[in-house]
Each structure stands twice: as structure tokens, then as C-alpha cells.
N, C-alpha and C. Protein backbone atom coordinates (compact mmCIF):
# COMPACT_ATOMS: atom_id res chain seq x y z
N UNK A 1 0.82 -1.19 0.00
CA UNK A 1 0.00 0.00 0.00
C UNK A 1 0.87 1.26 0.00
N UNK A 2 1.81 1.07 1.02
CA UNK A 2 3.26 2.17 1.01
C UNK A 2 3.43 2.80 -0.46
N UNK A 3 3.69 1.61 -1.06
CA UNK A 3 5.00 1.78 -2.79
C UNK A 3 3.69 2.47 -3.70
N UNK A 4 1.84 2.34 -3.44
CA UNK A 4 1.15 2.53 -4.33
C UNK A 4 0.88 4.30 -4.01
N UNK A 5 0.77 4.83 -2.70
CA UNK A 5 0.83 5.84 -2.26
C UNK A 5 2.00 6.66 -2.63
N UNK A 6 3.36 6.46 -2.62
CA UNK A 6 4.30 6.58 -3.15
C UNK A 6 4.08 7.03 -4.73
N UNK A 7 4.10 6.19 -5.38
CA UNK A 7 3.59 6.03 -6.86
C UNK A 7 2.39 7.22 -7.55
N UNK A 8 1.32 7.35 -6.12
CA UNK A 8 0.39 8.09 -6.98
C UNK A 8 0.87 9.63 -6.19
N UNK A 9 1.27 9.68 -5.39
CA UNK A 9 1.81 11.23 -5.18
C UNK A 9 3.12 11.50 -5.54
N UNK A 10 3.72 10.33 -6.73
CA UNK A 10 4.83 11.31 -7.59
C UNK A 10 3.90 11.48 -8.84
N UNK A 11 3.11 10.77 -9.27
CA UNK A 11 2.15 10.79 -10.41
C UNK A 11 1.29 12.39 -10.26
N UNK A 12 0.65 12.30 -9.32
CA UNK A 12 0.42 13.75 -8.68
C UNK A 12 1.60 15.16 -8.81
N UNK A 13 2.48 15.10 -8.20
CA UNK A 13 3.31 15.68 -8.31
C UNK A 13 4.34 16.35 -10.09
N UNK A 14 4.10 15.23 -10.56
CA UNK A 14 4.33 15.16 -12.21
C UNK A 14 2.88 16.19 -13.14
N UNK A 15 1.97 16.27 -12.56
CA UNK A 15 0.88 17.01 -13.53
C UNK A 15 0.76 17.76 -12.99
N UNK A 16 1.27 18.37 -11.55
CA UNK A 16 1.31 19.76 -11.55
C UNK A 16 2.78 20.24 -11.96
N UNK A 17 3.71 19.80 -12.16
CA UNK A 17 4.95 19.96 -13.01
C UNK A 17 4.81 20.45 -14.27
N UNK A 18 3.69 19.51 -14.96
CA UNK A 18 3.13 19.59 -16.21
C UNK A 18 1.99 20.46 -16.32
N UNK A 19 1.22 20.72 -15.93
CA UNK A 19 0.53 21.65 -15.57
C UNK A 19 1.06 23.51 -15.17
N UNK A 20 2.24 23.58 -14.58
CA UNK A 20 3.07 24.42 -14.49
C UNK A 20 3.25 24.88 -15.72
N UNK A 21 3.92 23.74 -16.69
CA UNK A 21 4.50 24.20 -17.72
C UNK A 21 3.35 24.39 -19.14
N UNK A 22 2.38 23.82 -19.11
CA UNK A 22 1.38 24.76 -19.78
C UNK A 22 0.87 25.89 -19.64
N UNK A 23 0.82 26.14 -18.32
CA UNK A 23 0.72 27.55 -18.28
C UNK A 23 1.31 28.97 -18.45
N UNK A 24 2.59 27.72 -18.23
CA UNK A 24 4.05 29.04 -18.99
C UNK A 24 4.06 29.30 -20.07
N UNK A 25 3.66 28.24 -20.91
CA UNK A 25 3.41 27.77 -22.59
C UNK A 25 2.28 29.10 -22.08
N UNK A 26 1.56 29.11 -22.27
CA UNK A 26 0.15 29.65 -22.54
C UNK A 26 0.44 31.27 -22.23
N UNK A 27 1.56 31.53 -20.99
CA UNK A 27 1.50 33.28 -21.26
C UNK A 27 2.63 33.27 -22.10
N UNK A 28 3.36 32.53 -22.78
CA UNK A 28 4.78 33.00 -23.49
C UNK A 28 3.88 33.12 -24.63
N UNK A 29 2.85 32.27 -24.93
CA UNK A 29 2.17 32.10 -26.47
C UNK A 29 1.39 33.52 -26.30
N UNK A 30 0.54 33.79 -25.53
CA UNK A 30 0.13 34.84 -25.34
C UNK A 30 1.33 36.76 -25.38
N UNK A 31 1.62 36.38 -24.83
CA UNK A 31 3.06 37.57 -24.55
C UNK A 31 3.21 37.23 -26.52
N UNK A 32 3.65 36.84 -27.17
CA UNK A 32 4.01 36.58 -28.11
C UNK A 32 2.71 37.01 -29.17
N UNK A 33 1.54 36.72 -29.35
CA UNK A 33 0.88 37.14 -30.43
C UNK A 33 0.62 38.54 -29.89
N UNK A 34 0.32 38.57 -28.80
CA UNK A 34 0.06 40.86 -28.58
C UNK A 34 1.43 41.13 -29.15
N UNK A 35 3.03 40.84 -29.06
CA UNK A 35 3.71 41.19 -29.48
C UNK A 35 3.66 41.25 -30.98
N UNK A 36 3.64 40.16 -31.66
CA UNK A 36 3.38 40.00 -32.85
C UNK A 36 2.73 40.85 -33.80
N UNK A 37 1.49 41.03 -32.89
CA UNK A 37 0.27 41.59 -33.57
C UNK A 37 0.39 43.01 -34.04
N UNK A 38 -0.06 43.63 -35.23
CA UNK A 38 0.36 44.55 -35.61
C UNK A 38 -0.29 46.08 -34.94
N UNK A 39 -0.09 46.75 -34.29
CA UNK A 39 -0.80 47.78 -33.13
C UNK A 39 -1.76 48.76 -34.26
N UNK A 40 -3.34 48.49 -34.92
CA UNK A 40 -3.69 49.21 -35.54
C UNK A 40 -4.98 49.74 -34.96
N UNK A 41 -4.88 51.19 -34.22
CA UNK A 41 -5.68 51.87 -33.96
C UNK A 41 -6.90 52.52 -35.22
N UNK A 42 -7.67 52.24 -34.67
CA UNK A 42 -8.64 53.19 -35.89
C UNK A 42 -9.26 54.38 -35.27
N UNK A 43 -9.93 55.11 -35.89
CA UNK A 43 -10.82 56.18 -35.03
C UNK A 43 -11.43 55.48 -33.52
N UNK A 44 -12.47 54.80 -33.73
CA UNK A 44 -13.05 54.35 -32.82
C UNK A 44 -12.24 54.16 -31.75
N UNK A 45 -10.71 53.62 -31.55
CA UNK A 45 -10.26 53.42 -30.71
C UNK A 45 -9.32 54.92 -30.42
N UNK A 46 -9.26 55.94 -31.20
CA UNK A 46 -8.73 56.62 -30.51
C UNK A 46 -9.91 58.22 -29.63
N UNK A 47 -11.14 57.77 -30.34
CA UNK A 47 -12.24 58.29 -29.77
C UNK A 47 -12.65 57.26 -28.39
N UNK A 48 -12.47 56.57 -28.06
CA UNK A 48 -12.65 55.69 -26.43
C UNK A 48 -11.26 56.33 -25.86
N UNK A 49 -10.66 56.62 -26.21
CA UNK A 49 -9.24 56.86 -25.76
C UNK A 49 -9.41 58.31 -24.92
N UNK A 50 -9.83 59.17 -25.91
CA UNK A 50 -10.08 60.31 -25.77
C UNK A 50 -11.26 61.06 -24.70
N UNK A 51 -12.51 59.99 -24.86
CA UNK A 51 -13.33 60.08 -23.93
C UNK A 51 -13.17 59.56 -22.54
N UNK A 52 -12.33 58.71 -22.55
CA UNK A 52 -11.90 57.55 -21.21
C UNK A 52 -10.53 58.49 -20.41
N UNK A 53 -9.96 59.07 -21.21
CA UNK A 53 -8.90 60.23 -20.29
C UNK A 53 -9.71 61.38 -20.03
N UNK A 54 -10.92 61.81 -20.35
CA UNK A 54 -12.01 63.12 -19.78
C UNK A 54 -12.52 62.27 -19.01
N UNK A 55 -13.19 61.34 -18.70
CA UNK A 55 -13.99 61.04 -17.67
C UNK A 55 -14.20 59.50 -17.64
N UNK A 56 -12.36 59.23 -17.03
CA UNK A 56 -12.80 57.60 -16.54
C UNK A 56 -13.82 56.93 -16.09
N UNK A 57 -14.55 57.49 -15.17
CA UNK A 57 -15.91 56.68 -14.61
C UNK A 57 -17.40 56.63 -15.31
N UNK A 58 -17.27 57.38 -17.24
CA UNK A 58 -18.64 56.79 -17.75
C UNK A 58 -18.58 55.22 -18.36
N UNK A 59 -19.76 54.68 -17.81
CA UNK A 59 -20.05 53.32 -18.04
C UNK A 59 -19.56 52.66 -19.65
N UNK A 60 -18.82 51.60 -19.85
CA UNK A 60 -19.20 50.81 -21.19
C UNK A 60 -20.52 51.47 -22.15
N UNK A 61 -21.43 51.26 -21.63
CA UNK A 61 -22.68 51.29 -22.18
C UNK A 61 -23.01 52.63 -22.32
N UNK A 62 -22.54 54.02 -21.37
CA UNK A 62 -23.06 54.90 -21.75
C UNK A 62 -21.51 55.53 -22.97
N UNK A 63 -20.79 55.50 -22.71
CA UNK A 63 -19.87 55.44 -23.77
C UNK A 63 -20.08 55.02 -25.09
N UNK A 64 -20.63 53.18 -24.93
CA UNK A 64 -20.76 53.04 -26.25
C UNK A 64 -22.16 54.13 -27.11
N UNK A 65 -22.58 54.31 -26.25
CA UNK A 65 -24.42 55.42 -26.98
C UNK A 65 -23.92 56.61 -27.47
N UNK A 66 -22.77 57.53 -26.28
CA UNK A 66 -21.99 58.62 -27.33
C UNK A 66 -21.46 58.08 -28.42
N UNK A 67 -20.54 57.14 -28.29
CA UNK A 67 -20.01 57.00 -29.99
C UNK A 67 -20.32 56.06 -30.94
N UNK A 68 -21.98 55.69 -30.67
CA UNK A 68 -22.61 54.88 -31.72
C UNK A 68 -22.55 53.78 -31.77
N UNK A 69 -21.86 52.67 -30.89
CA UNK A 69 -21.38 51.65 -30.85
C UNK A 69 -22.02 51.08 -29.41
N UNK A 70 -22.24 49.50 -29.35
CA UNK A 70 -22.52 48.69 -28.48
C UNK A 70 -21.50 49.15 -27.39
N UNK A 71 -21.96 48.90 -26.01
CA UNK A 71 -21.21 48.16 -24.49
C UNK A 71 -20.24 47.44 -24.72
N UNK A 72 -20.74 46.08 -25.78
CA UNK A 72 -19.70 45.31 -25.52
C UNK A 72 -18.91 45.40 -26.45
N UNK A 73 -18.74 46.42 -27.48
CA UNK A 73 -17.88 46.74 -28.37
C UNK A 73 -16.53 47.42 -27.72
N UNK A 74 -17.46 48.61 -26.87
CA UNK A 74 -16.47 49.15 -25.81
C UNK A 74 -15.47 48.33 -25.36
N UNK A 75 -16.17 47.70 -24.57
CA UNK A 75 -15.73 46.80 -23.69
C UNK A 75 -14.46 45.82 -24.41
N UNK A 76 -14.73 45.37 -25.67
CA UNK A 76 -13.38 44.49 -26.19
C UNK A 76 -12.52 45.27 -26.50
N UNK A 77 -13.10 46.75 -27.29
CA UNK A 77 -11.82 47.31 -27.53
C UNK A 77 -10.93 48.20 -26.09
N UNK A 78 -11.35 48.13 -25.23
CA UNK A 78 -10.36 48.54 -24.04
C UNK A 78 -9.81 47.50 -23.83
N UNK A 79 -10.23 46.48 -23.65
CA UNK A 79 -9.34 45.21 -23.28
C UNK A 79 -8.66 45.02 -24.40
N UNK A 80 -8.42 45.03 -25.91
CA UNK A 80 -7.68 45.21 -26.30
C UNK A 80 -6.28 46.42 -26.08
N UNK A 81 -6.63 47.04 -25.78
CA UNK A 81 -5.69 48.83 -25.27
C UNK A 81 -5.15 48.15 -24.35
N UNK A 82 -6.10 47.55 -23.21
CA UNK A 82 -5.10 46.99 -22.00
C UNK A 82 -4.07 45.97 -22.22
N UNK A 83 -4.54 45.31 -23.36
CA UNK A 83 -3.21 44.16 -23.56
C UNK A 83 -2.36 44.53 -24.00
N UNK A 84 -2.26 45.74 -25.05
CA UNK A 84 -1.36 46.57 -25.82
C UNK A 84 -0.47 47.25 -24.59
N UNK A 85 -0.62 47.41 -23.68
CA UNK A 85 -0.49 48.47 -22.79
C UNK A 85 -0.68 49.85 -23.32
N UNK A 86 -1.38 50.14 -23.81
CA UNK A 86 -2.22 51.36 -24.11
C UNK A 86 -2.88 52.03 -22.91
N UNK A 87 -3.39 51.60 -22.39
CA UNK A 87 -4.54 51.76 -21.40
C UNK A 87 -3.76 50.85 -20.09
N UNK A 88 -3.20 51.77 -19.22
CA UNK A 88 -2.86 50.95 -17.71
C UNK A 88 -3.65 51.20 -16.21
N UNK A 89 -4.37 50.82 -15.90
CA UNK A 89 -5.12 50.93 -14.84
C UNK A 89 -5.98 52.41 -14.39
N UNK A 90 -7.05 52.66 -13.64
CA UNK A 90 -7.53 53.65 -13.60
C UNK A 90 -6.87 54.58 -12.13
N UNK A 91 -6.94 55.65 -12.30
CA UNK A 91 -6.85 56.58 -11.47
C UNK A 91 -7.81 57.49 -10.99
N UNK A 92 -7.70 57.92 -9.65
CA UNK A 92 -8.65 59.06 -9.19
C UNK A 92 -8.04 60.44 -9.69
N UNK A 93 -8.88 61.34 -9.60
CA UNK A 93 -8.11 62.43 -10.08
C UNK A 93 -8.85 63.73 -8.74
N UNK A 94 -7.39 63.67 -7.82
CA UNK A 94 -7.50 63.76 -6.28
C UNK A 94 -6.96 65.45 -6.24
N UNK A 95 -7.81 66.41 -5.70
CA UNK A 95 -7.50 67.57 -5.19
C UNK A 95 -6.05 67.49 -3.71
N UNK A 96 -4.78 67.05 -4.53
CA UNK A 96 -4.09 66.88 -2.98
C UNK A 96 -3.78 68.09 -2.29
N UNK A 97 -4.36 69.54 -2.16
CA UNK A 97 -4.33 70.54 -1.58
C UNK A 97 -5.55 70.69 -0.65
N UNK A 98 -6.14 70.06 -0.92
CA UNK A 98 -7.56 69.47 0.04
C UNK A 98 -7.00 68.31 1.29
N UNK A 99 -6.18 67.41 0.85
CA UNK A 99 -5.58 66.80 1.60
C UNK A 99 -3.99 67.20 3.03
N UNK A 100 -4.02 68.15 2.59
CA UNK A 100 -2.92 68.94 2.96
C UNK A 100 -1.53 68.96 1.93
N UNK A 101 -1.62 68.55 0.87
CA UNK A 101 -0.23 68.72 0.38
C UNK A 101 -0.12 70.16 -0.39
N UNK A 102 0.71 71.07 0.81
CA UNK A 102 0.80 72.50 -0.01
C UNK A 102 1.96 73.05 -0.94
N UNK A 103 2.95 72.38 -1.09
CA UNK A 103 4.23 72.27 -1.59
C UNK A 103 4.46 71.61 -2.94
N UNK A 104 4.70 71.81 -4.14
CA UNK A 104 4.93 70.97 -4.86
C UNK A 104 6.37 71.88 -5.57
N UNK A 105 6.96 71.16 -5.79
CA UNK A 105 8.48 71.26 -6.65
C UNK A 105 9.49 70.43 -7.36
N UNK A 106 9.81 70.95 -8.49
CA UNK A 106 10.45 70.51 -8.96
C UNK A 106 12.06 70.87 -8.84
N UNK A 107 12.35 69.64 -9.49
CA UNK A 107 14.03 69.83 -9.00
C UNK A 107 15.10 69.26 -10.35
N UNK A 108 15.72 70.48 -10.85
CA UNK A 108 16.82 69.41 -11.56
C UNK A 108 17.98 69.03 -11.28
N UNK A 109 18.05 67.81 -11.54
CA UNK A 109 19.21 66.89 -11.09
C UNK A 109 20.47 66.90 -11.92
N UNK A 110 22.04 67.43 -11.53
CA UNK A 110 22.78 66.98 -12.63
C UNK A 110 23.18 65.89 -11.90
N UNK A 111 23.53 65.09 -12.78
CA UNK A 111 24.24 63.84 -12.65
C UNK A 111 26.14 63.86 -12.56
N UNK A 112 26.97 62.74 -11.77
CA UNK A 112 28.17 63.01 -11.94
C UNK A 112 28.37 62.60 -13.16
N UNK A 113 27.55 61.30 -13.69
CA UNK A 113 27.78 60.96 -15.14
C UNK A 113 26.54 60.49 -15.74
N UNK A 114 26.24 60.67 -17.04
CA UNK A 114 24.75 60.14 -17.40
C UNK A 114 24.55 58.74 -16.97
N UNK A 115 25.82 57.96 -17.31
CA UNK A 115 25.82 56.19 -17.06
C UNK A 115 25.39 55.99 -16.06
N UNK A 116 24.81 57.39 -15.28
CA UNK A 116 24.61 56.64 -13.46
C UNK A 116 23.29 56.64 -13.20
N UNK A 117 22.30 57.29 -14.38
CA UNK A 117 20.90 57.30 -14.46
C UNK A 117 20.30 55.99 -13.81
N UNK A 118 20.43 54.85 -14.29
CA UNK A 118 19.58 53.79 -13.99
C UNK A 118 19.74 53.97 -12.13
N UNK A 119 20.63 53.69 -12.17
CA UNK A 119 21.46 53.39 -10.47
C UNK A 119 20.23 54.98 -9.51
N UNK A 120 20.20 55.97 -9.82
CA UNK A 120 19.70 57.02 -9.14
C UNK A 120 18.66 57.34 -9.25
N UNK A 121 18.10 56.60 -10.48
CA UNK A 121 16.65 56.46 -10.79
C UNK A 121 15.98 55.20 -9.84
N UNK A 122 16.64 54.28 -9.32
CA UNK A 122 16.11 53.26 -8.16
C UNK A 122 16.48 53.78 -7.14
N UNK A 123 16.92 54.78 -6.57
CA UNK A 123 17.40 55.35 -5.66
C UNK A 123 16.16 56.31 -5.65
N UNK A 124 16.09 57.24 -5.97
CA UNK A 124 14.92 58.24 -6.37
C UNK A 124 13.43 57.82 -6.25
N UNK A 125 13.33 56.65 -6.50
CA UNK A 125 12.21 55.72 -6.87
C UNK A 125 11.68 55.24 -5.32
N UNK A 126 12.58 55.09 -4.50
CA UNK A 126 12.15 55.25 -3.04
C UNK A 126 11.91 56.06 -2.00
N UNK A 127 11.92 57.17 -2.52
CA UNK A 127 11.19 58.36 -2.08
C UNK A 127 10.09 58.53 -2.12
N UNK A 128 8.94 58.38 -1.80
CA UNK A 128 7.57 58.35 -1.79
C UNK A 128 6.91 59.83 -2.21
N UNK A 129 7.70 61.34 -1.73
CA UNK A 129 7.59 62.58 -2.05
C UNK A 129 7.54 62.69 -3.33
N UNK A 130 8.82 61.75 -4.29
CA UNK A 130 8.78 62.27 -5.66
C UNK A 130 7.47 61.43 -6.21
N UNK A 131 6.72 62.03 -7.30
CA UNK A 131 6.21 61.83 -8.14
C UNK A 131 6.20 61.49 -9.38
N UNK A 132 7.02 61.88 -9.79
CA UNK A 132 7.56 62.17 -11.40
C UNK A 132 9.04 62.41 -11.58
N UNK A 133 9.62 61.69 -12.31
CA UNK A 133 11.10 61.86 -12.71
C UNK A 133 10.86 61.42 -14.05
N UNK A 134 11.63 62.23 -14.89
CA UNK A 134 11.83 62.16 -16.61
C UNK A 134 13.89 62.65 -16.76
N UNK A 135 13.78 61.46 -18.04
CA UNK A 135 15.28 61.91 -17.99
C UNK A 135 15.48 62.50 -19.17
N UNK A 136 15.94 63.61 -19.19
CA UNK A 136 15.92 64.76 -19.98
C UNK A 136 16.95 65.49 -20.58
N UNK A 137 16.62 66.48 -21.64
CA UNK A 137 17.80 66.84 -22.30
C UNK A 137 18.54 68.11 -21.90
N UNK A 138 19.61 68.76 -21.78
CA UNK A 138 19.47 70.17 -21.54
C UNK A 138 20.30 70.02 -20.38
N UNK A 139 20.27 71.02 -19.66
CA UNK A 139 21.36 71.40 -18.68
C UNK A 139 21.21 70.02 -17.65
N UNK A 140 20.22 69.71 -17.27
CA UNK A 140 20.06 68.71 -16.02
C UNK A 140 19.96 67.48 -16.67
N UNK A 141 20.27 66.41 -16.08
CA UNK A 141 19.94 65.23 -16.52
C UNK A 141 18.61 64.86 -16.17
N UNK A 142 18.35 64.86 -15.10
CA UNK A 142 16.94 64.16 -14.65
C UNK A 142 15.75 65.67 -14.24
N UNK A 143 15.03 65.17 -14.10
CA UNK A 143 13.64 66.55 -13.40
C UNK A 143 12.81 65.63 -13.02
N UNK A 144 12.56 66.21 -11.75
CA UNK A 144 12.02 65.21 -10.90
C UNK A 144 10.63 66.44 -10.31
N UNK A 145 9.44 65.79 -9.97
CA UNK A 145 8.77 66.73 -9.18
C UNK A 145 8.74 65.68 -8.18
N UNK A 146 8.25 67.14 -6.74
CA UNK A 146 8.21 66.45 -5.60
C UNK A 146 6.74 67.15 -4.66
N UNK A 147 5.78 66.26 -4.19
CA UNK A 147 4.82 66.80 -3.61
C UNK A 147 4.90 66.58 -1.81
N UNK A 148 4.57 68.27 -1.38
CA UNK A 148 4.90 67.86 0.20
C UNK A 148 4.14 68.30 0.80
N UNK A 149 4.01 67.99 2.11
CA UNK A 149 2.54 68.51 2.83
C UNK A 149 3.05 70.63 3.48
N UNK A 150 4.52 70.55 3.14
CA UNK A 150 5.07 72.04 3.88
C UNK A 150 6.61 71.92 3.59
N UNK A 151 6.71 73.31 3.65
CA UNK A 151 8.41 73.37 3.20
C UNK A 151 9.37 72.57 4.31
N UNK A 152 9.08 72.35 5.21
CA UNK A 152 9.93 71.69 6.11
C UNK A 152 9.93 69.94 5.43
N UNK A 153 9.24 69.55 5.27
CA UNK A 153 8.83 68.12 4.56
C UNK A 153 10.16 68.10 3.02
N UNK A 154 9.39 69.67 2.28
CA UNK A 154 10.35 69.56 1.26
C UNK A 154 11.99 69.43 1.63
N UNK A 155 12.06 70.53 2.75
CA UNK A 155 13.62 70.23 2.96
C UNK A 155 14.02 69.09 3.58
N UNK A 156 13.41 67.95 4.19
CA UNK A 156 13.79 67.22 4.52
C UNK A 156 14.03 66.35 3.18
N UNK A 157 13.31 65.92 2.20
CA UNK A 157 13.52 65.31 1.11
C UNK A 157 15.13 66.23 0.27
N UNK A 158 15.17 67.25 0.17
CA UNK A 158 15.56 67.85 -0.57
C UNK A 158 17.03 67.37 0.40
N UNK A 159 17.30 67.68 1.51
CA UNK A 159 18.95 67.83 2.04
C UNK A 159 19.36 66.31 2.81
N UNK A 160 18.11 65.71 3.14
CA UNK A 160 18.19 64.22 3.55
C UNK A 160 18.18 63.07 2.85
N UNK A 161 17.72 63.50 1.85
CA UNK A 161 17.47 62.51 0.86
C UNK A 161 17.96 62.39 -0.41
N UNK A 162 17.74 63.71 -1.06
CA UNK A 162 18.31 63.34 -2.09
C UNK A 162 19.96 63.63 -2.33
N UNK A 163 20.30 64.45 -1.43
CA UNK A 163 21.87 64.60 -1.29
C UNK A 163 22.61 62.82 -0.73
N UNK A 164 21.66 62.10 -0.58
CA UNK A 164 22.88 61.04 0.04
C UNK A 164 22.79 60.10 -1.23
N UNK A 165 22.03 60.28 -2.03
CA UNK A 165 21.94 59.79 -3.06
C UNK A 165 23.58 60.02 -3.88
N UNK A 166 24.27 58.89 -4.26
CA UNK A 166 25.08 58.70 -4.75
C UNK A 166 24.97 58.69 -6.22
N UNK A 167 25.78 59.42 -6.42
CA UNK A 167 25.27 59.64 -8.71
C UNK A 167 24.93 61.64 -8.85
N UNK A 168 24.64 61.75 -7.84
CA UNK A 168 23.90 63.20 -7.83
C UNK A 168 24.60 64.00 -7.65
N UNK A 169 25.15 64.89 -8.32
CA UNK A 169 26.33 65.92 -8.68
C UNK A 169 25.62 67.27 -7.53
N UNK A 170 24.75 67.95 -7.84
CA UNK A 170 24.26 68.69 -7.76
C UNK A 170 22.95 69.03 -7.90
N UNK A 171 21.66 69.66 -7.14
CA UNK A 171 20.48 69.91 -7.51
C UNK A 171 20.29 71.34 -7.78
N UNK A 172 18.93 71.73 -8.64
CA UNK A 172 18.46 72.90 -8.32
C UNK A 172 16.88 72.77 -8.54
N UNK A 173 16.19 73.85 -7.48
CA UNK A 173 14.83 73.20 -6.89
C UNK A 173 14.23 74.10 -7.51
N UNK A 174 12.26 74.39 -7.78
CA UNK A 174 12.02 75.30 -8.48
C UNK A 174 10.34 75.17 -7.56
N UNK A 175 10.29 76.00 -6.79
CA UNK A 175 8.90 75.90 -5.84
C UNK A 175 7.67 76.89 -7.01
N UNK A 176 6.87 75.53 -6.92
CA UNK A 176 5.68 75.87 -7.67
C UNK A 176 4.75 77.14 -6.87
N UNK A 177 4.28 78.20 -7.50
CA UNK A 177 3.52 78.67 -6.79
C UNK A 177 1.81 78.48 -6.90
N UNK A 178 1.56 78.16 -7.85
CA UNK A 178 0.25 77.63 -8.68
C UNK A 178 0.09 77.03 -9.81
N UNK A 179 -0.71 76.49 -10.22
CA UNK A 179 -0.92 74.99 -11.32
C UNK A 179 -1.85 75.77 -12.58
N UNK A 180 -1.30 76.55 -13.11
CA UNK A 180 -2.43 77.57 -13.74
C UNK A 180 -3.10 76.38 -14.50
N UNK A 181 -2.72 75.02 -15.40
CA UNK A 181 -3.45 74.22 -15.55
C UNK A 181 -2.75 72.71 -15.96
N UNK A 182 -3.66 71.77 -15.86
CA UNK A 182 -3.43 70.32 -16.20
C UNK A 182 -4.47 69.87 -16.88
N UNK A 183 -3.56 69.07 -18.05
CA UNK A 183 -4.50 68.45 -19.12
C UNK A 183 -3.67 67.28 -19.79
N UNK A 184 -4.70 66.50 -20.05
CA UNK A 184 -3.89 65.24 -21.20
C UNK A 184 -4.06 66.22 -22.43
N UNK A 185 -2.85 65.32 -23.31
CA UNK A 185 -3.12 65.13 -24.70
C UNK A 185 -4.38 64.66 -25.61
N UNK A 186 -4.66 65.93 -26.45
CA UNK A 186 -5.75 65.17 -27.10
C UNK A 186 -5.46 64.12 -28.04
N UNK A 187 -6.00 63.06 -28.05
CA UNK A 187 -5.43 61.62 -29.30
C UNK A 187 -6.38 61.91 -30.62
N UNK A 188 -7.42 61.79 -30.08
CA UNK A 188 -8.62 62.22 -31.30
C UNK A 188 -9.40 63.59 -31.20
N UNK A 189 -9.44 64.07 -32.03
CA UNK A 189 -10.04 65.34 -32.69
C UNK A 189 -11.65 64.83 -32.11
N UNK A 190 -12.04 66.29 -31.38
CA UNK A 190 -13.48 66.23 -30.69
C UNK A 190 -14.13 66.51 -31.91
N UNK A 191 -15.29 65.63 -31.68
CA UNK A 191 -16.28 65.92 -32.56
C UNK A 191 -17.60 65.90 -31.99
């Protein structure tokens, strides 16, 4: 009874082995035809595009009635965008001066050498203050914004933090005084 127990929990053990490896099969095959596939937007998809960055939270269905088209038309072609990575997850779009964050600034970074980008960009990346870092052309290497609840917050990021950062030649900071405005890119022409 031992050797048959034995026997059926390596038998067991073998189809989730195998089982493992279909499923690897199945996202490499997958990963592979979105790659493959040739990325062809048409209107329709860059009109969902366009309406879905103004106002993430209208429904499939009331979406599809503005632009003439079914729910579930909607509906495949975002999940298409999402597999493309076109379309990456939704966001709130949060008053953080309501929350207390009164500080926002940006900062450019020179670098001691460009080669050190990656290395200070994971460094940078654990700062929870910064928001945004782009690596850029022009006098600074990097520009980073940083959101804080008060200038004491900022200077603590600013002389604690990012000075021990190794790679970082030098900063210079640029305190926002107001957001005269924020907007996406339009993709498709309103109609």
C-alpha cells in the first residue's frame, strides 16, 4: 500500500509539473501574439481613448451610446488597449491641496555621469515625495517633481534625501507657486 501511495503522489506531483508548464506555454504564447500583432488603432479606438482620459468613470454602455457603438464593443476594444499596454489601470483624479499637500516642486538633477541614471533612478524611486522623474535633455539630466505637505517636509527630502543619493552631482529646486493648468493630450479630434 506504502509503494502505491508513493507512486500516486509522484504521479500527482508530475501534472502539476506539467501543468506548471502549460501555463508558462500559454503566457509566453500569449506575450508573443500581442507582441506580434500589428498595433492598428482606428478612429473608434482613438475616440474611447479620448473620452476615457475626460472622464474615466462613464459606463461601457453609456460610452458606447456617445459613440454609436454597443457596451460590448467598448468593452473588447479597451481590453484590447489593455493588452497593448495602451490603457494601464484607472486613477482618481485627487485635489491633494484638500488633503494637505501645499508644496509641490520641482528639482533638476545633474548627474556626476549620465551612465549613473539607472542606479539614481532606483534610488529616487524610493522616495515616496517624488512623483515624477523624466530623464531629460538640456542642462540637467533628470527633473524630478516632488509633492509635500510644507516646506519643512520639502527640505527634509531635498537635504536628507536626495543629497545622500550617490550619482547626484548637484540639484536645483524650483517651488511651484500655482498649477495655472493640467491636461492630457488630445489623441482624437473632438467631434
Amino acid at each position: 500500500m506504502a509503494i502505491c501511495l508513493t507512486s500516486f503522489i509522484k504521479y500527482l506531483e508530475i501534472i502539476e509539473i506539467f501543468q506548471i508548464f502549460v501555463n508558462q506555454i500559454e503566457i509566453i504564447s500569449k506575450t508573443y501574439s500581442i507582441m506580434g500583432a500589428k498595433l492598428n488603432l482606428d478612429k473608434l479606438d482613438l475616440q474611447i481613448i479620448h473620452e476615457m482620459m475626460e472622464t474615466s468613470e462613464i459606463s461601457y454602455a453609456e460610452l458606447g451610446k456617445k459613440l454609436f457603438v454597443s457596451g460590448g464593443t467598448i468593452h473588447v476594444r479597451i481590453k484590447k488597449l489593455q493588452e497593448f499596454g495602451i490603457v494601464k489601470g484607472n486613477k482618481m483624479d485627487v485635489d491633494i491641496k484638500q488633503l494637505g499637500y501645499e508644496v509641490t516642486a520641482f528639482v533638476g538633477i545633474y548627474l556626476e555621469k549620465s551612465s549613473l541614471y539607472d542606479t539614481v533612478a532606483k534610488e529616487l524611486m524610493k522616495i515616496p515625495e517624488i512623483v515624477r522623474l523624466n530623464y531629460i535633455t538640456g542642462n540637467y539630466s533628470m527633473f524630478i517633481e516632488i509633492i509635500c505637505k510644507d516646506i519643512s517636509q520639502l527640505r527634509f527630502v531635498l537635504h536628507d534625501e536626495l543629497q545622500k543619493i550617490k550619482g547626484i552631482d548637484r540639484t536645483e529646486t524650483f517651488i511651484s507657486l500655482e498649477e495655472g493648468f493640467n491636461r492630457n493630450v488630445q489623441v482624437a479630434p473632438a467631434e
